[in-house]
Protein backbone atom coordinates (compact mmCIF):
# COMPACT_ATOMS: atom_id res chain seq x y z
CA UNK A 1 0.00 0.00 0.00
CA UNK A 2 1.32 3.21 -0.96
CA UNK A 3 0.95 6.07 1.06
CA UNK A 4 1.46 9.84 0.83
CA UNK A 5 3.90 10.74 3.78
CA UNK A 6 2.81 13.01 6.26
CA UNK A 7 2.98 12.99 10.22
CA UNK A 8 4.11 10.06 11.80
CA UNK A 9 3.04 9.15 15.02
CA UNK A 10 4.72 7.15 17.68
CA UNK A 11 3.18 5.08 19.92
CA UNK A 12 2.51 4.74 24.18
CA UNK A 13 3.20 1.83 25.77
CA UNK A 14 -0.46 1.14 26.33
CA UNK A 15 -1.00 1.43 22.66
CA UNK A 16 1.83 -0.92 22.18
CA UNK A 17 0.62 -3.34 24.47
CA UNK A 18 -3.13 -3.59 22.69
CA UNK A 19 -0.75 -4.09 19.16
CA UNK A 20 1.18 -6.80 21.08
CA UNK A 21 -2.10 -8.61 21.53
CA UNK A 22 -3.17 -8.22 18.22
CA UNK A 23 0.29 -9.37 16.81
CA UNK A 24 -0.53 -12.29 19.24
CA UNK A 25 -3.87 -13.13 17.24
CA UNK A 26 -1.94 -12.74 14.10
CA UNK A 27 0.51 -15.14 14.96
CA UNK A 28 -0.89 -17.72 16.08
CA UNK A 29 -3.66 -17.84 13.69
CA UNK A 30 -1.28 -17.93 11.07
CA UNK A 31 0.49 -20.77 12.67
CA UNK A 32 -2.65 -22.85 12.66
CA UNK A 33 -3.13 -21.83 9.00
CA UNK A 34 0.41 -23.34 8.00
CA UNK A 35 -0.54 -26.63 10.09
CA UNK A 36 -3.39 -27.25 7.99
CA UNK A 37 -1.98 -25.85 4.66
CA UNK A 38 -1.79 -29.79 3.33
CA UNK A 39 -2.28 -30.88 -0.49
CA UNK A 40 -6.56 -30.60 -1.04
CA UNK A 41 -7.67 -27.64 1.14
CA UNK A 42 -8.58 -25.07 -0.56
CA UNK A 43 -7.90 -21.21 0.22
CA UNK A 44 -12.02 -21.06 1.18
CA UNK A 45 -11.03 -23.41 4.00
CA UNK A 46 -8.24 -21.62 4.97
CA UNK A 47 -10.22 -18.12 4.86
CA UNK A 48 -12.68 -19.95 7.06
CA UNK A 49 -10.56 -21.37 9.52
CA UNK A 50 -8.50 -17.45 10.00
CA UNK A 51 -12.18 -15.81 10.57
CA UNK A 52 -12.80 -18.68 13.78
CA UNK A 53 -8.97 -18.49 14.69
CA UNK A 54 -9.21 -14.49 15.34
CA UNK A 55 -12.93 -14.40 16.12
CA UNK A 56 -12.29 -17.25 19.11
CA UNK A 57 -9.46 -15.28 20.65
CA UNK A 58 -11.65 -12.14 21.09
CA UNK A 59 -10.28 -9.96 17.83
CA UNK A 60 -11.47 -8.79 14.28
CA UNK A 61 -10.28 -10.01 11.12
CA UNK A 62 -8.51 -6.69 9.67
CA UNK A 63 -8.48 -7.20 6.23
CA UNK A 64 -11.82 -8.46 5.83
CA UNK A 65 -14.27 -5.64 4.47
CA UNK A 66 -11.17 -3.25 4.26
CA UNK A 67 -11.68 -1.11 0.67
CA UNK A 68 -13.84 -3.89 0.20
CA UNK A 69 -11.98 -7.05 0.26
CA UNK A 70 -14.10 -9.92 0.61
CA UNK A 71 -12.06 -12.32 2.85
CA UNK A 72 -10.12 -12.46 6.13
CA UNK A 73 -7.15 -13.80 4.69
CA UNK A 74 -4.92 -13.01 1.93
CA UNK A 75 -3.81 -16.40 0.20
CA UNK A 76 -1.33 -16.24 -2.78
CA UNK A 77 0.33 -19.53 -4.77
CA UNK A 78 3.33 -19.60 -6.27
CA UNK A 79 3.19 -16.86 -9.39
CA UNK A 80 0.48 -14.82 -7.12
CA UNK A 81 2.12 -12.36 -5.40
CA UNK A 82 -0.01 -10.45 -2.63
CA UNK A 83 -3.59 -10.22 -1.96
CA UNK A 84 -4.95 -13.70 -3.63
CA UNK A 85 -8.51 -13.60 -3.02
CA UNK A 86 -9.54 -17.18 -1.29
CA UNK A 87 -11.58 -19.44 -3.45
CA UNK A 88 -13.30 -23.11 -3.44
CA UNK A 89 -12.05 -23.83 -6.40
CA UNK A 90 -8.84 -22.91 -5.57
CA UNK A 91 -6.76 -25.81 -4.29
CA UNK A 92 -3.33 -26.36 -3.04
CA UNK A 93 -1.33 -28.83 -4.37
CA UNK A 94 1.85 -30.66 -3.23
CA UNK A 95 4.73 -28.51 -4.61
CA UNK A 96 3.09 -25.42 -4.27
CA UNK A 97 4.46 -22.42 -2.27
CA UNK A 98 1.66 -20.40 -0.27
CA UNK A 99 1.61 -16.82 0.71
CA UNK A 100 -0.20 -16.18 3.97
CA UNK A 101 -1.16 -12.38 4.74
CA UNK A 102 -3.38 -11.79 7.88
CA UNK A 103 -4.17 -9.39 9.88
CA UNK A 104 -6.24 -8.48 13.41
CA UNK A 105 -7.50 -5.97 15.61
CA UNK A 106 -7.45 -5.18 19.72
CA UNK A 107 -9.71 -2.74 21.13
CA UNK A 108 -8.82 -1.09 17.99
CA UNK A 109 -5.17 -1.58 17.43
CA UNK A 110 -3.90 -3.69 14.49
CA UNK A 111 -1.69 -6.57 13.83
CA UNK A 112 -0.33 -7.85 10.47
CA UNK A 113 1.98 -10.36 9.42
CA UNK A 114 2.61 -12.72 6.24
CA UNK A 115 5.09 -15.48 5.32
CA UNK A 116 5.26 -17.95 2.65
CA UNK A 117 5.63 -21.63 3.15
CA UNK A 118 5.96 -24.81 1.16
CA UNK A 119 2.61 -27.03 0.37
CA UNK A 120 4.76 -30.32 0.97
CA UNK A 121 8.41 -30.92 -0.99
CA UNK A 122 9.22 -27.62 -2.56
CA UNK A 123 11.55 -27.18 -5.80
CA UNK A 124 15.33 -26.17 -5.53
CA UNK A 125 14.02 -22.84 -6.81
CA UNK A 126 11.28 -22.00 -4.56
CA UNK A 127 13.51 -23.34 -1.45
CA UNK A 128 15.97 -20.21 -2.58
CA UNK A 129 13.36 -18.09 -3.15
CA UNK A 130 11.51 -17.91 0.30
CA UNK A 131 14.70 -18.43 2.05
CA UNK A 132 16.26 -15.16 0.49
CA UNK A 133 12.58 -13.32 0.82
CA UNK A 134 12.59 -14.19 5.18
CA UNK A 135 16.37 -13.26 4.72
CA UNK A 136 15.89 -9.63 3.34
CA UNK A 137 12.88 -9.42 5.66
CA UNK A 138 15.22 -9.88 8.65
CA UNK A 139 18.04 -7.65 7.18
CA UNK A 140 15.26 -4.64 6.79
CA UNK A 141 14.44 -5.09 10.49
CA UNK A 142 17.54 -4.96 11.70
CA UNK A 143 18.00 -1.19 10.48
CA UNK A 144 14.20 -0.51 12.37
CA UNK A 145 16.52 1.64 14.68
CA UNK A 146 16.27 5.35 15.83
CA UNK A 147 18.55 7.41 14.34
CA UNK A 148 18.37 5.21 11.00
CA UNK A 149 16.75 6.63 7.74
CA UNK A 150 13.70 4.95 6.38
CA UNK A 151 15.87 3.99 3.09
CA UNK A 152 18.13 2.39 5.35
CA UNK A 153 15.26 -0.46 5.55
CA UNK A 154 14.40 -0.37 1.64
CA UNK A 155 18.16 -0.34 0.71
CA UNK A 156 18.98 -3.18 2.93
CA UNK A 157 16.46 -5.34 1.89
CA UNK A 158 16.74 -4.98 -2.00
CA UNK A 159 20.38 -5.46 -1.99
CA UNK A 160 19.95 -8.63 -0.35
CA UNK A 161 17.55 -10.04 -2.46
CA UNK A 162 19.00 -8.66 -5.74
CA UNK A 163 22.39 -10.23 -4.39
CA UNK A 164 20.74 -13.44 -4.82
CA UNK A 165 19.25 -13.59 -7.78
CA UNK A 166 15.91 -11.77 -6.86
CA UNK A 167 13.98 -8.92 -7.57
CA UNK A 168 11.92 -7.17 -5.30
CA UNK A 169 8.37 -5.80 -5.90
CA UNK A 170 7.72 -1.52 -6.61
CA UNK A 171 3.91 -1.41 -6.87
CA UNK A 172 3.23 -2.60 -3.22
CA UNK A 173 5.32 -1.69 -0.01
CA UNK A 174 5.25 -2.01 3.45
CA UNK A 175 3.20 0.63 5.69
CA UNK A 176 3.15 1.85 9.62
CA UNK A 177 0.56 0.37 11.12
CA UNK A 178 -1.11 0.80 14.95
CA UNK A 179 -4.27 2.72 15.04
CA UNK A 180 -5.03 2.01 11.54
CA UNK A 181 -4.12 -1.37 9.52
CA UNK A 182 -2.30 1.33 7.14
CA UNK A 183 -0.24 4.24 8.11
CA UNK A 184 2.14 6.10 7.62
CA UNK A 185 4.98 5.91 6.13
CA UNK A 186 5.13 3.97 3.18
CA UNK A 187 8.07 1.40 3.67
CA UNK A 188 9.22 0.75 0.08
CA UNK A 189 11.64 -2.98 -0.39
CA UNK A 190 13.66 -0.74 -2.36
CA UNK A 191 15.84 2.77 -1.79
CA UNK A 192 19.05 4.23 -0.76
CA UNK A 193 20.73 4.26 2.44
CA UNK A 194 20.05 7.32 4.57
CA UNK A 195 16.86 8.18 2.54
CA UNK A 196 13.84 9.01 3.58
CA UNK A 197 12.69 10.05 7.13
CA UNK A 198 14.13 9.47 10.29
CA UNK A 199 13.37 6.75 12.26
CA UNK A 200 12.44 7.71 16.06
CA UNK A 201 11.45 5.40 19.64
CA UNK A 202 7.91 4.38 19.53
CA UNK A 203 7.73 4.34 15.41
CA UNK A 204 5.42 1.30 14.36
CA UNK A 205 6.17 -0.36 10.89
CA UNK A 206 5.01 -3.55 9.01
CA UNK A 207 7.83 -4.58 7.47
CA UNK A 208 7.16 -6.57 4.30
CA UNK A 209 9.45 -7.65 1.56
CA UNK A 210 7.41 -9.27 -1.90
CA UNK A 211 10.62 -11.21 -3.64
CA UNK A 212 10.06 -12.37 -6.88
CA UNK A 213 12.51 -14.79 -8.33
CA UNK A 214 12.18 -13.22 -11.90
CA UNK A 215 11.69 -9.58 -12.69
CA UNK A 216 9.87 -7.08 -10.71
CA UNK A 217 7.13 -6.32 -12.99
CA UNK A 218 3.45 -7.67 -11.74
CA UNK A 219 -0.45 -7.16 -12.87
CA UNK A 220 -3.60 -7.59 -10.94
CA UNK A 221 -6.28 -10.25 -12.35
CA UNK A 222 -9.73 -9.26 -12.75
CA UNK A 223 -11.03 -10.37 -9.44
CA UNK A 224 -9.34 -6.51 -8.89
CA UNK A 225 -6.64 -8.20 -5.81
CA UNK A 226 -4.75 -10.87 -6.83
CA UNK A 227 -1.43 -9.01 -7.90
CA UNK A 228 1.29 -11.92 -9.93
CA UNK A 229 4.32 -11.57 -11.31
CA UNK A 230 4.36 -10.37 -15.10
CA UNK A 231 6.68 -12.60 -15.63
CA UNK A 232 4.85 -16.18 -14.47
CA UNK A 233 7.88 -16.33 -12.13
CA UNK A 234 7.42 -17.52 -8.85
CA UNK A 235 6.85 -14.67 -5.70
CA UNK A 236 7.69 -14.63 -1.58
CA UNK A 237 6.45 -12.30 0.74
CA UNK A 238 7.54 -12.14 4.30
CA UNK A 239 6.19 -9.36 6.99
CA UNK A 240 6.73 -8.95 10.57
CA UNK A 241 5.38 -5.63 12.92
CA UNK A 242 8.43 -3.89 14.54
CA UNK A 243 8.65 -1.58 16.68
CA UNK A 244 11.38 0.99 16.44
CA UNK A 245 13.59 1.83 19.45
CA UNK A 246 16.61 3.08 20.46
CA UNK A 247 18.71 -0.16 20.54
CA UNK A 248 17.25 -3.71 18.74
CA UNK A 249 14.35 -3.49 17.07
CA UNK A 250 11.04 -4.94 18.88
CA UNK A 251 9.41 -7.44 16.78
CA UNK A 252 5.52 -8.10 17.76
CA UNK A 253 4.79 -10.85 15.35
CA UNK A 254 8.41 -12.46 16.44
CA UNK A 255 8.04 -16.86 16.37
CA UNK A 256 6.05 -16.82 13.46
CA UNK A 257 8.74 -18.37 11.69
């Protein structure tokens, strides 16, 4: 989601506690989603089984409804890159890699976290692929620092996934996140070191890296959401919510994966 910069706000340790709990939801609904993520299901199920997960623990599904998607979860295969609109029809199948995107609210503070895993034995390539897409996630959060630039982030995660083959994604980015599922600012996977704003205590970003392993380019299909590569090449996307501070980042989605 692109954003136009403008103020951005930090966050109280109350509010950071409610996002906390919210990461919480995220997490471990997510977790449940991988565990049933098996050759047959189909993304419907999986939709279905996120809206109980959240719903049970007390929270709202935050994508669902939001600029009118119709789901609670985003679920992307292989050449689908971000926001793959669940379907029936729609079946994994072994080999497949699987894009998980989720999101929940706490009292009105948000949580939001992806990651990409294998629908039993994964190709060579796709192996590579998410391995270098949770790699450049976790090189982007380690620059979530005060003092740091905002292109600090972008630059460190496109040179690690270009180093390896990859490209990373323009048309969608990373976003702050806390009272609303979006804020600002826009985190672009790509930039320049010491770029962009400064970073400051109590900043709250969802970090999100979309690594394709052929060019960048993508399209959306007519369903208006379900963004693939241009290229038919397969895609990764990784996201964690971090909270900047003045030493090591804070990571509320951290143990997802």
């Amino acid at each position: 989601m692109m954003l136009k910069e403008t103020r951005i706000e930090t966050k109280s340790g109350r509010e950071l506690a409610l996002m906390r709990e919210a990461c919480a939801v995220v997490v471990e609904t997510l977790k449940a989603l991988a565990r049933a993520a098996a050759p047959g299901i189909s993304t419907a199920e999986l939709d279905r089984i996120a809206a109980s997960e959240i719903r049970r623990r007390g929270a709202k599904p935050a994508f669902l409804g939001y600029r009118g998607y119709p789901a609670t979860l985003c679920a992307s295969i292989n050449e689908e890159v971000i926001h793959g609109v669940p379907r029936e029809d729609r079946r994994l199948k072994d080999g497949d890699i699987l894009s998980l995107d989720l999101g929940a609210s706490v009292d009105g503070y948000f949580g939001d976290a992806a990651m990409t895993l294998a629908v039993g034995e994964a190709r060579a390539e796709a192996r590579k692929l998410m391995r270098t897409a949770k790699e450049a996630l976790e090189k982007g959060v380690a620059c979530a620092r005060a003092g740091n630039r905002l292109g600090d982030i972008s630059a460190a995660i496109q040179l690690h996934a270009e180093g390896c083959g990859c490209s990373v994604v323009r048309e969608f980015v990373g976003h702050g996140i806390g009272r609303a599922l979006h804020e600002d600012p826009a985190v672009p996977n790509f930039g320049k070191p010491g770029a962009g704003v400064r970073l400051r205590a109590g900043m709250t970003l969802a970090i999100e890296p979309m690594v394709n392993a052929g060019g960048p380019g993508v399209r959306v299909l007519e369903d208006g959401w379900t963004a693939v590569t241009a290229d038919g090449s397969l895609s990764a996307h990784f996201e964690h919510t971090v909270v900047v501070t003045d030493g090591d980042p804070l990571v509320l989605t951290e143990g997802l994966f």
